[in-house]
N, C-alpha and C. Protein backbone atom coordinates (compact mmCIF):
# COMPACT_ATOMS: atom_id res chain seq x y z
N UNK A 1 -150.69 8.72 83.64
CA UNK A 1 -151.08 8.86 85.02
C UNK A 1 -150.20 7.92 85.85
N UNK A 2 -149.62 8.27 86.69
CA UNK A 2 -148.99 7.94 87.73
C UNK A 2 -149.68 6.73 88.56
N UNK A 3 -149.13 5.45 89.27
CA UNK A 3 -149.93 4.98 90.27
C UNK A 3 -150.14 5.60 91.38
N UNK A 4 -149.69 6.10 91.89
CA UNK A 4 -149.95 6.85 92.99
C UNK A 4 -151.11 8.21 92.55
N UNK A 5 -151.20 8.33 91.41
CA UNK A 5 -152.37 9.43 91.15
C UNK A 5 -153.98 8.90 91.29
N UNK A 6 -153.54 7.77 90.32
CA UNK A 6 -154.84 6.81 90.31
C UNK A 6 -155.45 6.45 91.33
N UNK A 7 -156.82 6.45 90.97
CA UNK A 7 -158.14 6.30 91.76
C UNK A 7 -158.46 4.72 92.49
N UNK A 8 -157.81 4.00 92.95
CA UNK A 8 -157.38 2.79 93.35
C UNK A 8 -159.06 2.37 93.91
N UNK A 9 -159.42 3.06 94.80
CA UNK A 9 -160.55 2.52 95.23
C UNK A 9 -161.95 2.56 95.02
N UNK A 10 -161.82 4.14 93.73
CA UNK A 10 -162.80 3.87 92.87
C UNK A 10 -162.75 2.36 91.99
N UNK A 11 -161.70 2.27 91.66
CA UNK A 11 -161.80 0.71 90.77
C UNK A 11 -162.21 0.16 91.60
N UNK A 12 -161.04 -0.60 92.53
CA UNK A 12 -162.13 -1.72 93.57
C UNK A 12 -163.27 -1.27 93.43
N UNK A 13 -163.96 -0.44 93.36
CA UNK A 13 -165.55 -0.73 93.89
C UNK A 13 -166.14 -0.47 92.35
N UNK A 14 -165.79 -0.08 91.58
CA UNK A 14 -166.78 -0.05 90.43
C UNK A 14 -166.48 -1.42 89.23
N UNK A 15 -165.20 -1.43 89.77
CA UNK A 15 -165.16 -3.32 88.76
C UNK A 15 -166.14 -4.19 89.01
N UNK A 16 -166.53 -4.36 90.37
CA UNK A 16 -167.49 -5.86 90.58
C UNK A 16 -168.86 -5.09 90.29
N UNK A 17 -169.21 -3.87 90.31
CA UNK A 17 -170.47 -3.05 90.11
C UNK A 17 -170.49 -3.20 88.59
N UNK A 18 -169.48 -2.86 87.26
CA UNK A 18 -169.68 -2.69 85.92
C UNK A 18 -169.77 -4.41 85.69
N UNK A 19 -168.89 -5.01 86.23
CA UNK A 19 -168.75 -6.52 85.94
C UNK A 19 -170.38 -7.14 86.20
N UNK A 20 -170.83 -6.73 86.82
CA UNK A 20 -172.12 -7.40 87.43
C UNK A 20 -173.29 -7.07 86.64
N UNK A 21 -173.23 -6.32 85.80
CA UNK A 21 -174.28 -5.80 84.71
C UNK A 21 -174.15 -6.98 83.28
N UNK A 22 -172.80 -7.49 83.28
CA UNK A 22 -172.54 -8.74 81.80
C UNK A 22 -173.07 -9.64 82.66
N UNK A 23 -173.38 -9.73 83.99
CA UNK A 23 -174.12 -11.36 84.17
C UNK A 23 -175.16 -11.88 83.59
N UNK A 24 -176.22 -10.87 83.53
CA UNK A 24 -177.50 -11.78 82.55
C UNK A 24 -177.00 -11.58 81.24
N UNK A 25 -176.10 -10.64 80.37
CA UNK A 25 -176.12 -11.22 79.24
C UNK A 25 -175.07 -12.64 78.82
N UNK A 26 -174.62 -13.01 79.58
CA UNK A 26 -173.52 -14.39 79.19
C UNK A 26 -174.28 -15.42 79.05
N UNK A 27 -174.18 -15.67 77.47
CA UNK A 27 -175.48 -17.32 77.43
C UNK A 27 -174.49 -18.58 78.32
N UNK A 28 -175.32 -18.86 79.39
CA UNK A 28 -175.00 -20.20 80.45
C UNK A 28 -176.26 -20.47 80.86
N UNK A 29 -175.91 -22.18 80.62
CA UNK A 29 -177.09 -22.96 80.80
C UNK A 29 -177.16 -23.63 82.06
N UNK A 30 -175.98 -24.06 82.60
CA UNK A 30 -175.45 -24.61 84.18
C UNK A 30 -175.07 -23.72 85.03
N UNK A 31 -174.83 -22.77 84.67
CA UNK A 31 -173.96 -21.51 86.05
C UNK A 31 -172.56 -21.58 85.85
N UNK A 32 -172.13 -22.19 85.21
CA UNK A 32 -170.69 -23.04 85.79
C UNK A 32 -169.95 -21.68 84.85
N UNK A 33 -170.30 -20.45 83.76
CA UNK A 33 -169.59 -19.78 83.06
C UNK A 33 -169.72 -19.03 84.07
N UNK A 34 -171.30 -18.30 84.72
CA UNK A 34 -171.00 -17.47 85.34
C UNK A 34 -170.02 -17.51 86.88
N UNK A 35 -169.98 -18.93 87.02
CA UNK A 35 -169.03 -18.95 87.90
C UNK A 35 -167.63 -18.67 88.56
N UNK A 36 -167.07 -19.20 86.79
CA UNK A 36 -166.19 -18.42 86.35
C UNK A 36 -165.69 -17.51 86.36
N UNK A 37 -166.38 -16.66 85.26
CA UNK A 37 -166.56 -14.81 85.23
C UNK A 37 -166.69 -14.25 86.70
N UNK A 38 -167.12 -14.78 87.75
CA UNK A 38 -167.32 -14.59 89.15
C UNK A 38 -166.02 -14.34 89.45
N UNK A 39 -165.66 -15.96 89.12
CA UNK A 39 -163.90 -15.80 90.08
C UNK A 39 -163.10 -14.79 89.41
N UNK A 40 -163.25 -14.59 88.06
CA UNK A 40 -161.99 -13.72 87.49
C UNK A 40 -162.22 -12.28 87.80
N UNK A 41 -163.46 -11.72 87.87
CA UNK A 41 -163.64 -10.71 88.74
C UNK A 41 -163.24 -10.38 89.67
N UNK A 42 -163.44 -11.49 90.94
CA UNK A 42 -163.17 -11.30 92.26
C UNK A 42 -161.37 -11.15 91.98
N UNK A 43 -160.44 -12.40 91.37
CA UNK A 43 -159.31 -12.59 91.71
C UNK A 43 -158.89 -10.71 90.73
N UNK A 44 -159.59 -10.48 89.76
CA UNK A 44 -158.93 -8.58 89.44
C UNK A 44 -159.37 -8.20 90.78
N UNK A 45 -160.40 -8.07 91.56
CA UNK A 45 -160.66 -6.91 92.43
C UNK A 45 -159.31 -7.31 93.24
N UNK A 46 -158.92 -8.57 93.61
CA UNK A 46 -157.65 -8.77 94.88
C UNK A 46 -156.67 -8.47 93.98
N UNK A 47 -156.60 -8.60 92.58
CA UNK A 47 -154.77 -8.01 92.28
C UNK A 47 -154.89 -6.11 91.93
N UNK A 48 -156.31 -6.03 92.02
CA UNK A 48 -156.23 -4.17 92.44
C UNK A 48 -155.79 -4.20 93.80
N UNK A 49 -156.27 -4.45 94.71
CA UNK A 49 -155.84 -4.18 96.08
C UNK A 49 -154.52 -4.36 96.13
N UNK A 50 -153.81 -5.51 95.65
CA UNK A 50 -152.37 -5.86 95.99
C UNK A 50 -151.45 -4.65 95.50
N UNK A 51 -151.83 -3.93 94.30
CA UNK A 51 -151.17 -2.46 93.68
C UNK A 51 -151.53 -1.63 94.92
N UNK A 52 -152.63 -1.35 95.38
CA UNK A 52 -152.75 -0.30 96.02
C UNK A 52 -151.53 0.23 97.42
């Protein structure tokens, strides 16, 4: 598949939606993993946009 075929903004929006379902299962006792997993989410959703 081509980039230009691909569904660019279905991802943006279903990455932080599928990503957001592993939050209660990640064993963290401080927040500080899910915090993490937060940012690396967010920083994929901005390097999808930057392809688009």
């Amino acid at each position: 598949m081509m980039a230009d075929q691909f569904p660019w903004l279905t991802a943006i929006i279903l990455l932080p939606l599928v990503a957001s379902f592993l939050i209660p299962v990640l064993p963290d006792k401080d927040g500080k993993l899910v915090r993490w997993y937060a940012l690396g989410v967010a920083i994929a959703v901005v390097k999808f946009e930057e392809v688009r």
